[in-house]
Every structure is written in structure tokens, then in C-alpha cells.
C-alpha atoms as a PDB file:
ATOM      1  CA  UNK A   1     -20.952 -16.511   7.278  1.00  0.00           C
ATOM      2  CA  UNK A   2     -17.535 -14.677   7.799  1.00  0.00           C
ATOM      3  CA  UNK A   3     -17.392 -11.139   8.805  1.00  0.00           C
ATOM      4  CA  UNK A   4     -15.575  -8.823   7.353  1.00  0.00           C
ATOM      5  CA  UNK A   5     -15.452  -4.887   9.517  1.00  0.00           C
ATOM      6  CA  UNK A   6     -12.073  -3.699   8.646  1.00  0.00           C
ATOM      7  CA  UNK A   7     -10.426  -4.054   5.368  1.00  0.00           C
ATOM      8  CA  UNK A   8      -6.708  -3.056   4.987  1.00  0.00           C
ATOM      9  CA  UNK A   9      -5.822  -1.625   1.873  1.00  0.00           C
ATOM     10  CA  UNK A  10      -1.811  -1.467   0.829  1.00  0.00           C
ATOM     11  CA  UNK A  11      -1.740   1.338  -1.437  1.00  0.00           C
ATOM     12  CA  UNK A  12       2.483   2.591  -3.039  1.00  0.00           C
ATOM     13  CA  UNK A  13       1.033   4.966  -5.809  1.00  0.00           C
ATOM     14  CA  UNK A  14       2.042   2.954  -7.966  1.00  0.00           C
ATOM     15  CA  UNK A  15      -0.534   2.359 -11.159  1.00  0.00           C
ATOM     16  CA  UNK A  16      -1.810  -0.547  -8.953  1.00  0.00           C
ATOM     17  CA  UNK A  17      -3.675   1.676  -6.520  1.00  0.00           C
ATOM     18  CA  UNK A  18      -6.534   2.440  -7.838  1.00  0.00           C
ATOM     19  CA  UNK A  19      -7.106  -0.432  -8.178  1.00  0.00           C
ATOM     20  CA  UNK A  20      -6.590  -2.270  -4.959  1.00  0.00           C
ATOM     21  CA  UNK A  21      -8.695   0.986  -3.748  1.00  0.00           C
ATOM     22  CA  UNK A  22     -11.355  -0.443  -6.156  1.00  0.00           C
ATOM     23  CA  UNK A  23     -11.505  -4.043  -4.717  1.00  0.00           C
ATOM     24  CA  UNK A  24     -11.002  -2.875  -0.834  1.00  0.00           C
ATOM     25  CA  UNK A  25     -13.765  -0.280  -0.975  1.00  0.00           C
ATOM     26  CA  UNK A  26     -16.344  -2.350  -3.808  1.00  0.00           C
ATOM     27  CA  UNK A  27     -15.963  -5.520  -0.760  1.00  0.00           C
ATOM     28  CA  UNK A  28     -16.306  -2.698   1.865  1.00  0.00           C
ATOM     29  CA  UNK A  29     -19.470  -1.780   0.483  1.00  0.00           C
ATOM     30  CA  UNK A  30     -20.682  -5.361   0.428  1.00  0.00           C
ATOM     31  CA  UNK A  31     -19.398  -5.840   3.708  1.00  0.00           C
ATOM     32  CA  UNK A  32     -20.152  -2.703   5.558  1.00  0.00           C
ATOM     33  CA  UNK A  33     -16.764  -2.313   6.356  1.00  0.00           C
ATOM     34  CA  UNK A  34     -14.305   0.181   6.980  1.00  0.00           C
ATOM     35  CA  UNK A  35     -11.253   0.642   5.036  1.00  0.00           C
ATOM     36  CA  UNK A  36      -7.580   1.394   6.212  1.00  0.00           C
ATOM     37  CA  UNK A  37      -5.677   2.453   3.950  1.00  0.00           C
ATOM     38  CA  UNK A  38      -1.699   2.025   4.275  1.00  0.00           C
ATOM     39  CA  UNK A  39       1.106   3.213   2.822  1.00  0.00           C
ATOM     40  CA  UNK A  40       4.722   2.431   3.681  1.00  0.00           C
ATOM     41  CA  UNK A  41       8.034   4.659   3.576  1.00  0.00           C
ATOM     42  CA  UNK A  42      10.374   2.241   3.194  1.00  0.00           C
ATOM     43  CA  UNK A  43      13.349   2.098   5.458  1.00  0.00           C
ATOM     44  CA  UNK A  44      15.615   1.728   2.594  1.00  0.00           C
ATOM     45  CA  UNK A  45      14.630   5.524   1.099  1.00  0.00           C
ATOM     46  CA  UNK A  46      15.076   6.841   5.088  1.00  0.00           C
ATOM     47  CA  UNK A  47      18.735   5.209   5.287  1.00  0.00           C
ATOM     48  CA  UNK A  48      19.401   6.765   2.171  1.00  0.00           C
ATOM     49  CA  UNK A  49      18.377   9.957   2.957  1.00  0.00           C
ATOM     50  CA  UNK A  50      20.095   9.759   6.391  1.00  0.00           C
ATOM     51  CA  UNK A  51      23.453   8.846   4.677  1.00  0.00           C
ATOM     52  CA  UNK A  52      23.216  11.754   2.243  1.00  0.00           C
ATOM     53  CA  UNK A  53      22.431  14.128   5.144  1.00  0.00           C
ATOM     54  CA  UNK A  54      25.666  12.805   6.896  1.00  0.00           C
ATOM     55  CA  UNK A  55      27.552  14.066   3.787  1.00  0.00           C
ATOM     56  CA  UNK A  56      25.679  17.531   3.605  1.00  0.00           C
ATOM     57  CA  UNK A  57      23.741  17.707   6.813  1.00  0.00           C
ATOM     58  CA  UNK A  58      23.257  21.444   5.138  1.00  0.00           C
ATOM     59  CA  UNK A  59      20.940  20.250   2.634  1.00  0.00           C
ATOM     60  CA  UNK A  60      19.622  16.854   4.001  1.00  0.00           C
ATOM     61  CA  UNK A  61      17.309  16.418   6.584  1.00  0.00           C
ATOM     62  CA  UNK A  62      15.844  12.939   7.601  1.00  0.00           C
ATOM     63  CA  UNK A  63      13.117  14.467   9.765  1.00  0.00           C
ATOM     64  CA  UNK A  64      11.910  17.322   6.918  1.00  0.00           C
ATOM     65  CA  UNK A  65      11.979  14.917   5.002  1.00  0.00           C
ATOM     66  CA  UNK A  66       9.588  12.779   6.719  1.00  0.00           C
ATOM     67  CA  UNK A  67       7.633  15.439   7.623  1.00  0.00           C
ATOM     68  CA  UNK A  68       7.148  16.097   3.673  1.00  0.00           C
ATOM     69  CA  UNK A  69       6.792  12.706   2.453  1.00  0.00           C
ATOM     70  CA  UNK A  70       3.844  12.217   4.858  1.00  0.00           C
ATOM     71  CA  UNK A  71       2.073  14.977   3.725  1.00  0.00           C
ATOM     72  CA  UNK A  72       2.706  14.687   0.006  1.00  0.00           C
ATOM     73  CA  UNK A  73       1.430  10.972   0.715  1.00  0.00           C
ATOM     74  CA  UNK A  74      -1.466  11.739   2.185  1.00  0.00           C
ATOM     75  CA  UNK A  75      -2.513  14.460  -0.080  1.00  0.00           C
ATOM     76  CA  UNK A  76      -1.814  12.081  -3.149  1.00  0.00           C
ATOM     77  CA  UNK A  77      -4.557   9.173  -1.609  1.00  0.00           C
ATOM     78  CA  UNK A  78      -6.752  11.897  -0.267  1.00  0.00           C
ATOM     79  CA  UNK A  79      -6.853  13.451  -4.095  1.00  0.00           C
ATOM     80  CA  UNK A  80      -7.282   9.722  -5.059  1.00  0.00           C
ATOM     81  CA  UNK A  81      -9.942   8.687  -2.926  1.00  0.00           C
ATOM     82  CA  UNK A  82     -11.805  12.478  -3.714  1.00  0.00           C
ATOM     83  CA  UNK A  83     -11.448  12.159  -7.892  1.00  0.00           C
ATOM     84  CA  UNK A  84     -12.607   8.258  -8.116  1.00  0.00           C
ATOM     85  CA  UNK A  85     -14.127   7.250  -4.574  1.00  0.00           C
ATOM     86  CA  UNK A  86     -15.835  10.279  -4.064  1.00  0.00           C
ATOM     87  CA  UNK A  87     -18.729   9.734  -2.006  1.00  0.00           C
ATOM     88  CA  UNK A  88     -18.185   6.217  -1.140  1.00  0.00           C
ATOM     89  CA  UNK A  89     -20.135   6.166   2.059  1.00  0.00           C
ATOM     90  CA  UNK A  90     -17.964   4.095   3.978  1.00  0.00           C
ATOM     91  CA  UNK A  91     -15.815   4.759   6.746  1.00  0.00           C
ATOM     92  CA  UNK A  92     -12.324   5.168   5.777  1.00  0.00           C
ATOM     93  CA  UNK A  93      -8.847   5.968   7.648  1.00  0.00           C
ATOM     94  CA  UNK A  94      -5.382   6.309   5.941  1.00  0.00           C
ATOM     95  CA  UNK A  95      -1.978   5.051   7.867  1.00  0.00           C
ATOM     96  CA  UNK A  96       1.112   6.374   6.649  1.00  0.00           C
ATOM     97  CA  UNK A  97       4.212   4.217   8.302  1.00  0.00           C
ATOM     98  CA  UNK A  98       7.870   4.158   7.881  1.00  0.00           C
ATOM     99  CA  UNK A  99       9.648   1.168   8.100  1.00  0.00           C
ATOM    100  CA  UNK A 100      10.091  -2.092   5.720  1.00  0.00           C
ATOM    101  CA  UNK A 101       7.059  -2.610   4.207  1.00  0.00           C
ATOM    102  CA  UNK A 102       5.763  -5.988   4.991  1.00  0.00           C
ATOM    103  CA  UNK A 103       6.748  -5.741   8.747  1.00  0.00           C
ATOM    104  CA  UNK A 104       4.609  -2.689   8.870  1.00  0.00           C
ATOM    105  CA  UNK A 105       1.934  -4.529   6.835  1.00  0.00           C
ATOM    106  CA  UNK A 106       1.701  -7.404   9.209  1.00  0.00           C
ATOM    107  CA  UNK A 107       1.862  -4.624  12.045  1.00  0.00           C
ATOM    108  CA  UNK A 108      -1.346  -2.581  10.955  1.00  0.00           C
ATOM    109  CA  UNK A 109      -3.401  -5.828  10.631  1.00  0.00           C
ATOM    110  CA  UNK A 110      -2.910  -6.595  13.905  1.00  0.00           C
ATOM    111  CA  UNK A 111      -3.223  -3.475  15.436  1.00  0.00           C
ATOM    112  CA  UNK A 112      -6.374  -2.089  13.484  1.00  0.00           C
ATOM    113  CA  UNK A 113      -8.176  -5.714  13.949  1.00  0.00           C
ATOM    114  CA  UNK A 114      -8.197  -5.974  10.296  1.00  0.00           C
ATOM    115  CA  UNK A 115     -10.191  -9.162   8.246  1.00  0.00           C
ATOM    116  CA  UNK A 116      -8.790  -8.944   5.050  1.00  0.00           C
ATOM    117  CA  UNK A 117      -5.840  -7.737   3.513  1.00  0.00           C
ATOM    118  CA  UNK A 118      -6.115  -6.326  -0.343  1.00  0.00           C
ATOM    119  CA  UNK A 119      -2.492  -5.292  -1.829  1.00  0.00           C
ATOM    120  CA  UNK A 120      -1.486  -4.766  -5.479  1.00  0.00           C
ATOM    121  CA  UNK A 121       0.460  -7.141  -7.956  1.00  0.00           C
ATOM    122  CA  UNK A 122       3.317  -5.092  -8.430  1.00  0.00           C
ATOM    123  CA  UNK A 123       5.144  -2.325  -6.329  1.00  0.00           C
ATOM    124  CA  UNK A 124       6.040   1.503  -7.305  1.00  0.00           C
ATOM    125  CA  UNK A 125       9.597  -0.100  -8.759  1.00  0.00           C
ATOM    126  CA  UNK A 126       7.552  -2.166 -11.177  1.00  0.00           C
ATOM    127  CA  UNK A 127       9.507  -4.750 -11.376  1.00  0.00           C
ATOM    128  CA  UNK A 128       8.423  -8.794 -11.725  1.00  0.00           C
ATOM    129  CA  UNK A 129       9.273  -9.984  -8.539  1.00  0.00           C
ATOM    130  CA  UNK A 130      10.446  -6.652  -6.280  1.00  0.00           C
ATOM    131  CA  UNK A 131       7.285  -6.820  -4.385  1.00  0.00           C
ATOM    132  CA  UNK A 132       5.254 -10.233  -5.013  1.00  0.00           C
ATOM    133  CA  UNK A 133       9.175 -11.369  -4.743  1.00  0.00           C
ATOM    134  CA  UNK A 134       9.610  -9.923  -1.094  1.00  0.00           C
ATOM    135  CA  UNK A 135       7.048  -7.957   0.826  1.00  0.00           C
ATOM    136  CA  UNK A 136       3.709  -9.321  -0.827  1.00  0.00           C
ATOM    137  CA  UNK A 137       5.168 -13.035  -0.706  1.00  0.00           C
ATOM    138  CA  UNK A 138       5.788 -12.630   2.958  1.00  0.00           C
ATOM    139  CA  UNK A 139       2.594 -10.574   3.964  1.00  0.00           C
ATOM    140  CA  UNK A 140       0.761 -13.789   2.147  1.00  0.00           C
ATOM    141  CA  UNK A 141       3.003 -16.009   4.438  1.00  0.00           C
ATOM    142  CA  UNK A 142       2.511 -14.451   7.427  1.00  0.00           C
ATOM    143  CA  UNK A 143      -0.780 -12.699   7.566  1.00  0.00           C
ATOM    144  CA  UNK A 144      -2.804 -13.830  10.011  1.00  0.00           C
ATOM    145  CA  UNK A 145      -6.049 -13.016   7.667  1.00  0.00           C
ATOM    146  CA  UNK A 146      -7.026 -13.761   4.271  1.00  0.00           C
ATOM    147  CA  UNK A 147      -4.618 -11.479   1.384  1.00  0.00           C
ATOM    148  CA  UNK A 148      -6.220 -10.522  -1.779  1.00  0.00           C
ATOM    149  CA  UNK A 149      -4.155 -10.182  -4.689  1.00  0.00           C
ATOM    150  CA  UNK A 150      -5.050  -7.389  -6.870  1.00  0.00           C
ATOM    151  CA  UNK A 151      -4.132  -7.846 -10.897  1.00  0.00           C
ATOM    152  CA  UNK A 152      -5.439  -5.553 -13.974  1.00  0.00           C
ATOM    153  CA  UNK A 153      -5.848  -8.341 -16.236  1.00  0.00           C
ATOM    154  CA  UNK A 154      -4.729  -6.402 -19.691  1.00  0.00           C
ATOM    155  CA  UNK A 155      -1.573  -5.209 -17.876  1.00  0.00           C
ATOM    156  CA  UNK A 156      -0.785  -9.164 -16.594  1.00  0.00           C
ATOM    157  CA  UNK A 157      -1.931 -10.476 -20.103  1.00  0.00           C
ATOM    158  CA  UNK A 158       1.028  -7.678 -21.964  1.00  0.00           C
ATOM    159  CA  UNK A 159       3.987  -8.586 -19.054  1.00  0.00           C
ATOM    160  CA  UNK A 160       3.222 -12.261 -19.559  1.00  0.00           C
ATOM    161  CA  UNK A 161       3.574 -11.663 -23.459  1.00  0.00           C
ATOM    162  CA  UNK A 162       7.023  -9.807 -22.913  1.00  0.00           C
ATOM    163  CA  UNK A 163       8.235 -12.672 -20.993  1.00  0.00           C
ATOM    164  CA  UNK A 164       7.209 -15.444 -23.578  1.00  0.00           C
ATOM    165  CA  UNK A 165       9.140 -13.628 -26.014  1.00  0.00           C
END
């Protein structure tokens, strides 16, 4: 039988995370696994935040910044995981990186030992292809452990409907 201990959960904020939190910590409980919960800054929102503070270094601030997109972060999966996960009984951890996002993906399951992989079907821009298209296509490519695809089926059904229009 395979064993799954570590599950590594790829949460943006986006309206997809509650429900890859779902998945990750309804198999964790099947499992008895742990959950590790990632989000990524993404390297493109750091240069841009380094250029404008080369323009008004007065006002800008790449390392405040940081510093407060961390902890807003963490406080918004730590509300999350309190208001619909409360009491869970598993063992969870939550990883906040900077970087680009599938590198930092492929990164954590290596260096937490993770066995699966549970990410969302869409990123925070919402659009089609922004994240399946790029960082989710290439954490499927590259992960070294099975990738579950989250997808809220009445959400899939409606963008599918759009596009046959």
C-alpha cells in the first residue's frame, strides 16, 4: 500500500484554497499525515516593488514589505485553517517562500520529504492558463511525487460554458 506522511498543500488565496485545504487535510486524515502548507511571493511582485523603491526609496521598501506580506499571509491561512479546519487533529505547518512559484514548489517537496502534492486549478490572477499554463503545468512535470489537481466542479462547469460561447 503507498504511504502517504506529508502532504504539501499550495495555497495563493485565491477562491481555490479552501479548497485544496479541503482535499490536503480530508487525505491527511485518511492518511495520518501531516500537512504543509505553502504559499509563494512571487518574484515578479518583489522586482516590482524593488523597482518602485528605486524611484522613491522614501516610500518603498522591499524588505518592509516582505516583512508585511509574510505576516498578512500567514494570518490570512491561519484565520482560514481556524474558521473551516478548526480542530482538524492533524499536524500542520505553513511555509511562506519568495521566489517563482513552481521552483519553490518543487523546492519544499523535496526538502519537507513530501508524498503528495495538492494545488488548485487556477491561480490568484484567475486567469485560464496563468497558472495550470506555467507553474502548475511544470510542478506536474517535474514533481518528483504524485500532484493532485484541485477543481470546484460548478465553477469548471460555468468557465467551460463561457468558452463554448
Amino acid at each position: 500500500m503507498v504511504e502517504v506522511k506529508k502532504i504539501l498543500a499550495c495555497i495563493d488565496l485565491s477562491d481555490y484554497s479552501e479548497e485544496v485545504l479541503d482535499y490536503a487535510i480530508t487525505l491527511a486524515r485518511m492518511f495520518r499525515a501531516e500537512v504543509v502548507i505553502i504559499n509563494v511571493i512571487n518574484k515578479r511582485e518583489i522586482d516590482a516593488i524593488s523597482m518602485a523603491g528605486q524611484h522613491y526609496p522614501e516610500l518603498v521598501n522591499v524588505a518592509t514589505y516582505m516583512q508585511r506580506t509574510k505576516a498578512d499571509r500567514r494570518s490570512r491561512i491561519e484565520t482560514l485553517l481556524d474558521s473551516v479546519f478548526a480542530g482538524n487533529g492533524i499536524g500542520i505547518a505553513i511555509r511562506i517562500q519568495a521566489g517563482v512559484p513552481f521552483e519553490e514548489i518543487l523546492l519544499a517537496i523535496n526538502e519537507e520529504k513530501v508524498d503528495l502534492v495538492v494545488l488548485g486549478n487556477k491561480g490568484r490572477t484567475n486567469l485560464a492558463r496563468t497558472l495550470l499554463g506555467s507553474h502548475a503545468e511544470k510542478v506536474f512535470r517535474h514533481s518528483p511525487v504524485p500532484v493532485l489537481n484541485v477543481r470546484n466542479r460548478q465553477k469548471f462547469a460555468a468557465a467551460a460554458e463561457r468558452r463554448s460561447r
